[in-house]
Protein backbone atom coordinates (compact mmCIF):
# COMPACT_ATOMS: atom_id res chain seq x y z
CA UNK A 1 -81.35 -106.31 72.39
CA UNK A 2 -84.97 -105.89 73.68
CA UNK A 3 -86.46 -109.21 73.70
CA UNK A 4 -89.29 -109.97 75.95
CA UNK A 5 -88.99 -106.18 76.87
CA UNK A 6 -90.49 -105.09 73.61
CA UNK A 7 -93.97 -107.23 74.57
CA UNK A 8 -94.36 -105.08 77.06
CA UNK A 9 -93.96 -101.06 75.57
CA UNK A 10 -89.91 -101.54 75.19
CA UNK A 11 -87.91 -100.70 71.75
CA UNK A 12 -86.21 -103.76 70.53
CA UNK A 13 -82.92 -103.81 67.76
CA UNK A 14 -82.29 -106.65 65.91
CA UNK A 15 -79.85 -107.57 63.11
CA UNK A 16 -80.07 -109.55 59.89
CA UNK A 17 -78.26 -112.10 59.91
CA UNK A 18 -76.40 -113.98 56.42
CA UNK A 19 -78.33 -116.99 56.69
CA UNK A 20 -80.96 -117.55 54.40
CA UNK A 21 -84.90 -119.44 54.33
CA UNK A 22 -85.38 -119.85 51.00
CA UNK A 23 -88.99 -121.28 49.65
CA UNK A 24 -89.81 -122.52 45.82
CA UNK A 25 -93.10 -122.75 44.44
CA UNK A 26 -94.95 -123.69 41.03
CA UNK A 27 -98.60 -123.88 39.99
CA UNK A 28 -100.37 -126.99 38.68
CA UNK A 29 -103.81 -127.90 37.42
CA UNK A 30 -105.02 -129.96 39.75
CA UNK A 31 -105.99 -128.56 43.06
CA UNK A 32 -104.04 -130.47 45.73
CA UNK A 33 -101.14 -128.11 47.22
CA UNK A 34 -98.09 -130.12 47.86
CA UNK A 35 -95.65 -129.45 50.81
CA UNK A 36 -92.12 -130.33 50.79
CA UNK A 37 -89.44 -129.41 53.51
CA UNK A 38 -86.99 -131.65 53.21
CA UNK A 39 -85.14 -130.31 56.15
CA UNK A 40 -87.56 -132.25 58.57
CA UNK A 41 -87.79 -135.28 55.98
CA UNK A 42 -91.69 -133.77 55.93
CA UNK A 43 -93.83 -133.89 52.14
CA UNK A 44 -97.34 -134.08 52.16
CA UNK A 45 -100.53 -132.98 50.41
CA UNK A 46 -103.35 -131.08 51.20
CA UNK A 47 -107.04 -129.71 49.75
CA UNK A 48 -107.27 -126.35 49.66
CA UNK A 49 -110.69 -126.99 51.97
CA UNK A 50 -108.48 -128.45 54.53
CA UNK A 51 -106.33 -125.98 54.88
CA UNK A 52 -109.03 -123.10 54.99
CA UNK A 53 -110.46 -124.90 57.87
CA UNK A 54 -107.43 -125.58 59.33
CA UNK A 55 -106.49 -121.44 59.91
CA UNK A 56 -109.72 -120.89 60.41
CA UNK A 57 -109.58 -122.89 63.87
CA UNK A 58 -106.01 -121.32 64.85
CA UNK A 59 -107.64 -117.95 64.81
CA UNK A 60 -110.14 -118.94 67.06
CA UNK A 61 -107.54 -120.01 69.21
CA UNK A 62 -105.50 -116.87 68.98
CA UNK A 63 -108.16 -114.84 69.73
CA UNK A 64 -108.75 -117.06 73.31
CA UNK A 65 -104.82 -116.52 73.68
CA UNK A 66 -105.00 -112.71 73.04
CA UNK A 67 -107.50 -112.45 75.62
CA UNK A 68 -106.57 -114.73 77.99
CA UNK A 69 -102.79 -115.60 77.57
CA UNK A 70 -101.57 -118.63 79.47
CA UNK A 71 -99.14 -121.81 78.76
CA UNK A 72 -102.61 -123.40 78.29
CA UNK A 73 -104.21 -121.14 75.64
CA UNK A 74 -100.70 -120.93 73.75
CA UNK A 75 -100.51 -124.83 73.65
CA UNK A 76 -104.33 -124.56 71.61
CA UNK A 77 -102.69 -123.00 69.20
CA UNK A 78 -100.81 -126.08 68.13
CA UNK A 79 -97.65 -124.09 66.91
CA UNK A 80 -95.33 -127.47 67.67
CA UNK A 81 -96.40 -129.20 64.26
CA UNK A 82 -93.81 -129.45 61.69
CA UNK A 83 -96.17 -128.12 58.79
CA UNK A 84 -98.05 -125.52 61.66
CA UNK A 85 -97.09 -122.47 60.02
CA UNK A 86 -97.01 -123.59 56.64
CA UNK A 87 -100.60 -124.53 56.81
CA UNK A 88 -101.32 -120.98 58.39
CA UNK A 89 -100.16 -119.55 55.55
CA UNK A 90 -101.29 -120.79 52.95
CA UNK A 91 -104.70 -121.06 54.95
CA UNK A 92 -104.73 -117.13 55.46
CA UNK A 93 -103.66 -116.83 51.94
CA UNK A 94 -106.73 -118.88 50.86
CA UNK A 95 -109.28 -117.09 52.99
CA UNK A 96 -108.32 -113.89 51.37
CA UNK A 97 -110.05 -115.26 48.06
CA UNK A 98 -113.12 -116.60 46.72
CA UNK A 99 -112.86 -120.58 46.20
CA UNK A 100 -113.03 -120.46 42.69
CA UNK A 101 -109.84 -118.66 42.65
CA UNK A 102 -107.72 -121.59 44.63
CA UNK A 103 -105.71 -123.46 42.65
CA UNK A 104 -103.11 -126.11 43.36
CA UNK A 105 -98.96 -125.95 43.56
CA UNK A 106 -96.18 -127.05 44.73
CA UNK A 107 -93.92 -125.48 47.58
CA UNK A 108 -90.87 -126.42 48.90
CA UNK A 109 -89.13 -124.85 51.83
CA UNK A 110 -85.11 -124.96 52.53
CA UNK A 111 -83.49 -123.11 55.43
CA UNK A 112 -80.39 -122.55 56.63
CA UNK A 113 -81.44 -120.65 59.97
CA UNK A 114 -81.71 -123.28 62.92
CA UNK A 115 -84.70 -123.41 64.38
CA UNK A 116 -85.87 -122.65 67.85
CA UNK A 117 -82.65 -120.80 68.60
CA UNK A 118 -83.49 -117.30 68.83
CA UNK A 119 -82.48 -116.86 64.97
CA UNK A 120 -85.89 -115.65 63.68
CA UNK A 121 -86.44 -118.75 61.91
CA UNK A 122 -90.08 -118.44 62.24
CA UNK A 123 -90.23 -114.57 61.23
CA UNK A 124 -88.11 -115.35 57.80
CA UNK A 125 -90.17 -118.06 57.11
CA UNK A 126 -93.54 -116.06 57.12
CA UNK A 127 -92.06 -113.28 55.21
CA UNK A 128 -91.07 -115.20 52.43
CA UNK A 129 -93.92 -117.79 52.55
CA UNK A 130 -96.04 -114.80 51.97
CA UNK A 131 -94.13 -113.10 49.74
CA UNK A 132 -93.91 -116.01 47.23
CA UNK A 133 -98.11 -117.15 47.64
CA UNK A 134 -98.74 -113.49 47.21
CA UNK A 135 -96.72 -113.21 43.82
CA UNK A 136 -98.68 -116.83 42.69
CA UNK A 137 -102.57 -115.30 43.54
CA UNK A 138 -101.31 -111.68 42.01
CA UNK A 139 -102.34 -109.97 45.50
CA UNK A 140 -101.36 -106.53 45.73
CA UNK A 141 -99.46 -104.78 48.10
CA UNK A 142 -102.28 -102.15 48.40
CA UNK A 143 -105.14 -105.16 49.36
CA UNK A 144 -102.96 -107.58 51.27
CA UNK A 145 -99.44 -105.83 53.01
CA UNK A 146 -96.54 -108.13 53.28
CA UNK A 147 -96.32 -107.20 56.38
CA UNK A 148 -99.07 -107.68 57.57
CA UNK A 149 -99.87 -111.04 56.35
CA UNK A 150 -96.77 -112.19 57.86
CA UNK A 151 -97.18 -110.53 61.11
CA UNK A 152 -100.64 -112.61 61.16
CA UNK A 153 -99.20 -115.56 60.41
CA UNK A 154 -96.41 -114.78 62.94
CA UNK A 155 -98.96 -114.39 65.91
CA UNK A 156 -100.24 -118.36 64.82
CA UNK A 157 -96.65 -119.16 65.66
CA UNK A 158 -95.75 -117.30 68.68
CA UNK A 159 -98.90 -115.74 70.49
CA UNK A 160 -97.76 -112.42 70.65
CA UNK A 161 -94.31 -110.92 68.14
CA UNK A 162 -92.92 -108.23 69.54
CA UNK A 163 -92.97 -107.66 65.16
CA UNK A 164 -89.14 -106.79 65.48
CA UNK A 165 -88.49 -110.48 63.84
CA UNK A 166 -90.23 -110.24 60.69
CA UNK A 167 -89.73 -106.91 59.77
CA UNK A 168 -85.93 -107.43 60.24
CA UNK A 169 -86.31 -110.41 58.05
CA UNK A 170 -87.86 -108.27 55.27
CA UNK A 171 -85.98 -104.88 55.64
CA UNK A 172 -82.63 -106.46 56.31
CA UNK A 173 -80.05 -104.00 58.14
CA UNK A 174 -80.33 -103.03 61.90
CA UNK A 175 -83.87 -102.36 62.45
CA UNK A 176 -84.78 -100.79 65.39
CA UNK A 177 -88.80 -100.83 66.49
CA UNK A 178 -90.31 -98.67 68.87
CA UNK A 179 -94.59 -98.11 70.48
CA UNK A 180 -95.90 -94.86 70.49
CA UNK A 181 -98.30 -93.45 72.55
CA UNK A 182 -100.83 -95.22 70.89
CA UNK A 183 -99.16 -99.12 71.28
CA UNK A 184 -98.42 -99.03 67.97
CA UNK A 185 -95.35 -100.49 66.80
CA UNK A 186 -93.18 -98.16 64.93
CA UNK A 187 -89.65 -99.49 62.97
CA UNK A 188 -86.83 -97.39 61.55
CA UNK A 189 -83.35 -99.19 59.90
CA UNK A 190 -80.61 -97.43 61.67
CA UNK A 191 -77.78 -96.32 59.36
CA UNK A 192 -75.39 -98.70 57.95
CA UNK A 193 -71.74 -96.96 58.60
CA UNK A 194 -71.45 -95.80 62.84
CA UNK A 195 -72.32 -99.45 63.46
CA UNK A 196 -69.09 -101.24 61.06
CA UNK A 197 -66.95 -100.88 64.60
CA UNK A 198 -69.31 -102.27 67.35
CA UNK A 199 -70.60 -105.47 65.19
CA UNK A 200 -67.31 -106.40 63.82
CA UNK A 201 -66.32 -106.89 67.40
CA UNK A 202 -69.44 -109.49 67.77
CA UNK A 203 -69.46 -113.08 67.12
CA UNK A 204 -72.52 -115.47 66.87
CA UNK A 205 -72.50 -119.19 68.40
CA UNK A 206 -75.27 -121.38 68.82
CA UNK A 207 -76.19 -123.07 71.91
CA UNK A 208 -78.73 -125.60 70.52
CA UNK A 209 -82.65 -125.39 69.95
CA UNK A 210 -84.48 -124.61 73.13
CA UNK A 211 -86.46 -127.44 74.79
CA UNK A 212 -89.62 -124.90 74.68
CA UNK A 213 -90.79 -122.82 71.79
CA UNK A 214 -90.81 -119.08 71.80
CA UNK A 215 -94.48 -118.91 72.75
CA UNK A 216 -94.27 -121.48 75.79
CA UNK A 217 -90.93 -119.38 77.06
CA UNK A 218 -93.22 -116.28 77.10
CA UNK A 219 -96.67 -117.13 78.02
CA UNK A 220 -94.33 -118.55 81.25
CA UNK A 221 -92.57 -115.42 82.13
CA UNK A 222 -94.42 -112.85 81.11
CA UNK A 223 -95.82 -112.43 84.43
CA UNK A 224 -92.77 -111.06 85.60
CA UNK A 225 -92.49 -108.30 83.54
CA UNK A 226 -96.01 -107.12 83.86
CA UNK A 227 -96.63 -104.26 86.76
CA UNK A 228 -96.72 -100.40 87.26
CA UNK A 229 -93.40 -99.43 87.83
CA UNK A 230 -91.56 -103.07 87.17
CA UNK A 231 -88.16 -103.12 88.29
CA UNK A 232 -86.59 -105.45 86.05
CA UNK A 233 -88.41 -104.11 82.94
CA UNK A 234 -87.18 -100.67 83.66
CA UNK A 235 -83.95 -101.87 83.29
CA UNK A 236 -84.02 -103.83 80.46
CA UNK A 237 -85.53 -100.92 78.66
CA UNK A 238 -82.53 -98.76 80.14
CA UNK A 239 -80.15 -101.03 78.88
CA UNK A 240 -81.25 -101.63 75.24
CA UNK A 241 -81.98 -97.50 75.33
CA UNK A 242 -78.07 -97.95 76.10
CA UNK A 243 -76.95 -99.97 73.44
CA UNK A 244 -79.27 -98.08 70.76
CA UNK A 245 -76.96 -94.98 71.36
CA UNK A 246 -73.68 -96.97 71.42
CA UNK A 247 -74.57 -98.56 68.37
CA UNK A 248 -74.86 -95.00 66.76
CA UNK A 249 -71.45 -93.86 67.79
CA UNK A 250 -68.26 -93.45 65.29
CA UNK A 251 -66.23 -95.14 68.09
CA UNK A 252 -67.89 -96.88 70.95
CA UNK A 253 -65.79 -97.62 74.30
CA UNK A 254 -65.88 -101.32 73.65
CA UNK A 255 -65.83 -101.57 77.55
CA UNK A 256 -68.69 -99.58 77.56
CA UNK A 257 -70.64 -102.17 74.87
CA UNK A 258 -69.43 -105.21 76.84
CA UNK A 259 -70.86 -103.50 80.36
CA UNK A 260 -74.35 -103.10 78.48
CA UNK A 261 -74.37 -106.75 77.05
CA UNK A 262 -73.36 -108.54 80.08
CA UNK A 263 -76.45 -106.18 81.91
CA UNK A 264 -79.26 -106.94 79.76
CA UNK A 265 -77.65 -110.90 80.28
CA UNK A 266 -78.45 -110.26 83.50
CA UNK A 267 -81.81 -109.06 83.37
CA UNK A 268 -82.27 -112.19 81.38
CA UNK A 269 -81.32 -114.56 83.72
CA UNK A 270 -83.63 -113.06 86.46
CA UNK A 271 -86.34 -113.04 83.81
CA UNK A 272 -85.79 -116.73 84.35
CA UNK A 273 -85.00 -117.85 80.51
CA UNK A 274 -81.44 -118.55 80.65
CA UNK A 275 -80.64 -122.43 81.81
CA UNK A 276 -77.77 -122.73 84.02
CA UNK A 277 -75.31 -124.50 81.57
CA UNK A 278 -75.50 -121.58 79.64
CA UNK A 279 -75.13 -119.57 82.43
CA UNK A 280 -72.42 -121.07 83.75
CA UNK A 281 -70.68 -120.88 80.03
CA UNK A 282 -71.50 -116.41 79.96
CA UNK A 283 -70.13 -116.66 83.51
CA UNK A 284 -66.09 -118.01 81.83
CA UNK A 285 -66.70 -115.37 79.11
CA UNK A 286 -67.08 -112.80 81.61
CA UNK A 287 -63.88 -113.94 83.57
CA UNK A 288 -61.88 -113.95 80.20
CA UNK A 289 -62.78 -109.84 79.58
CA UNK A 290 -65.52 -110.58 77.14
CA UNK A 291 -69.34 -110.36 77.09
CA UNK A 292 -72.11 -112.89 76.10
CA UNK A 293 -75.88 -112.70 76.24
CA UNK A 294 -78.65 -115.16 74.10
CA UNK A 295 -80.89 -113.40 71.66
CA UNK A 296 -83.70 -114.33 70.92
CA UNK A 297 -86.72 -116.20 74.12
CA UNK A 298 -84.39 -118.26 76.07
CA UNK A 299 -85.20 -121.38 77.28
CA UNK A 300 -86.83 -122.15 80.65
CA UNK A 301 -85.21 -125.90 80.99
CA UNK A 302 -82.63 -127.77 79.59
CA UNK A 303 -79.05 -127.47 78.36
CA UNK A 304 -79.67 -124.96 75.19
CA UNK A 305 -80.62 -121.47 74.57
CA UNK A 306 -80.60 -120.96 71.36
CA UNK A 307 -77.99 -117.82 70.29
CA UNK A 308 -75.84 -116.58 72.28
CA UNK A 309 -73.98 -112.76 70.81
CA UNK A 310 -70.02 -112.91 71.81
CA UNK A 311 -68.13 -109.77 72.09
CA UNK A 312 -64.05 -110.37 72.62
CA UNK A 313 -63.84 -113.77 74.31
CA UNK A 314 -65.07 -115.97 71.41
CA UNK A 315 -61.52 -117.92 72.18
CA UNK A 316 -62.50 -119.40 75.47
CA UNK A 317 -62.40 -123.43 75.46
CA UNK A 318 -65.92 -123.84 76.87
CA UNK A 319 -67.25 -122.41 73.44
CA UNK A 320 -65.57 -124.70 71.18
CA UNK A 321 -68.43 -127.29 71.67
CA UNK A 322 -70.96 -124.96 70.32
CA UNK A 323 -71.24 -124.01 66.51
CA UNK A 324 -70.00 -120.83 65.70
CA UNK A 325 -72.32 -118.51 62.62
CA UNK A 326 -69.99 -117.29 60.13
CA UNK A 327 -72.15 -115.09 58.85
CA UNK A 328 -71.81 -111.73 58.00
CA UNK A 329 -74.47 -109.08 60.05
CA UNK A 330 -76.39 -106.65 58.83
CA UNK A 331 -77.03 -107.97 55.34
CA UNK A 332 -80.08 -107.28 52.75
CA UNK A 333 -83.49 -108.38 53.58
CA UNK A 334 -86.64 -110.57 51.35
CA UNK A 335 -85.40 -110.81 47.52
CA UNK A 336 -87.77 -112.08 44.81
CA UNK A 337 -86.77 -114.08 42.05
CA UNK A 338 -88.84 -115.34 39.11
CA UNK A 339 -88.12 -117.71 36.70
């Protein structure tokens, strides 16, 4: 609950979810760095040089996006490419030492989140991508934060993160993230046992990959939540405010939950990310007693919108065409393994 709220001063809670990015990687001697992601049929090799340059151009870009965000300045930030935000990473990785200290590897990248769909693909991705270059150049936590390297590489992807995605990927748990006075961005993990009742009444479908990416859906409607005194922001903030406390309660009034969902679905839709298909299929959820909003951007055309979070309707006929996550929610977060 929270997104496209939490770009502009909102909180934002988001749950890990039981599917996994995992990512591999061994040195070599030579000094080529080979890419493998064999779930886009993608290998190929690079220079360190190359890729050096390579990040070195995107944060140009970012920096004309930051100050002047638009569908135009997003799109120079190239973010469609298969190997986009492996190159960033490895490039920002790389920038952080002196050449003589690049060396070559291998790195191969398997994932079982589906991408574009509002599943934090992209925010797992970075975490772990950093996390395993980080153990290979011995950079400390002290002189490069996890965190932060993946938040960087995070902004390459998506313009401006909320943050919420990465940091859920790498605490694991609820995680709710909040701006202070100051605009910074402030994350707590909410406690594991009041919430057992609310998500076990939650299911997880998904709708199909968005025809835009997350930055495109947001550099187009951003507009609409921008404003002194913004209608429609006020009340998504109200309503994820709403399901923050419900979350926290020994025994929510599932009518209560359902009322909040099928609100902030509503703010959605006059944000202008939900397609009508998937409109049309929250509208037979409703009318069967349930709720149903997506999570994650939206979509601004198409047929697909990514996930879509079911509470006590998951039976209706419309949503056997989608795939359902059987996953369980609220699991563990990054894990290191060396071998």
């Amino acid at each position: 609950m929270g997104e496209h709220a939490a770009l502009h001063g909102c909180p934002a809670i988001a749950c890990a979810v039981g599917l996994y990015c995992n990512v591999w990687l061994s040195p070599h001697e030579h000094r080529q760095i080979d890419v493998q992601l064999p779930d886009l049929s993608f290998q190929h090799s690079y220079a360190p040089e190359q890729l050096a340059d390579y990040v070195s151009h995107v944060r140009l870009a970012w920096e004309y996006y930051r100050r002047a965000p638009s569908a135009w300045s997003y799109a120079q930030l190239r973010a469609s490419a298969p190997d986009h935000l492996i190159k960033c990473a490895i490039g920002e990785i790389l920038l952080r030492l002196a050449p003589p200290d690049w060396q070559g590897f291998s790195l191969r990248v398997q994932s079982q989140i589906p991408s574009g769909a509002g599943f934090g693909s992209s925010g797992a991705l970075a975490v772990t991508l950093m996390a395993a270059l980080s153990q290979l150049f011995r950079l400390t936590e002290t002189d490069c934060p996890l965190e932060q390297l993946a938040l960087s590489v995070e902004r390459f992807q998506h313009g401006e993160p909320s943050g919420i995605d990465h940091n859920t990927s790498l605490r694991g748990s609820v995680v709710e993230g909040r701006r202070d006075a100051k605009g910074q961005f402030n994350l707590r993990t909410l406690p594991d046992s009041p919430m057992i009742l609310p998500l076990a009444n939650m299911r997880l479908f998904n709708t199909g990959t968005a025809r835009e990416n997350t930055g495109q859906v947001i550099a187009a409607t951003r507009y609409r939540l921008e404003g002194a005194h913004n209608p429609l922001l006020a009340s998504m903030q109200r309503n994820t405010e709403r399901f923050c406390s419900l979350l926290q309660q020994s025994r929510p009034m599932p009518e209560t939950l359902r009322a909040v969902i099928r609100d902030y679905q509503a703010d959605l839709e006059k944000l202008g990310v939900v397609p009508a298909a998937v409109a049309r299929l929250i509208r037979s959820i409703e009318n069967a007693g349930g709720a149903a909003k997506i999570c994650g951007a939206g979509a601004l055309t198409g047929h697909q919108a990514g996930a879509l979070l079911v509470m006590d309707a998951e039976d209706v006929p419309e949503l056997s065409q989608y795939r359902r996550i059987d996953a369980p929610l609220a699991v563990a977060g990054l894990e290191i393994r060396r071998s």
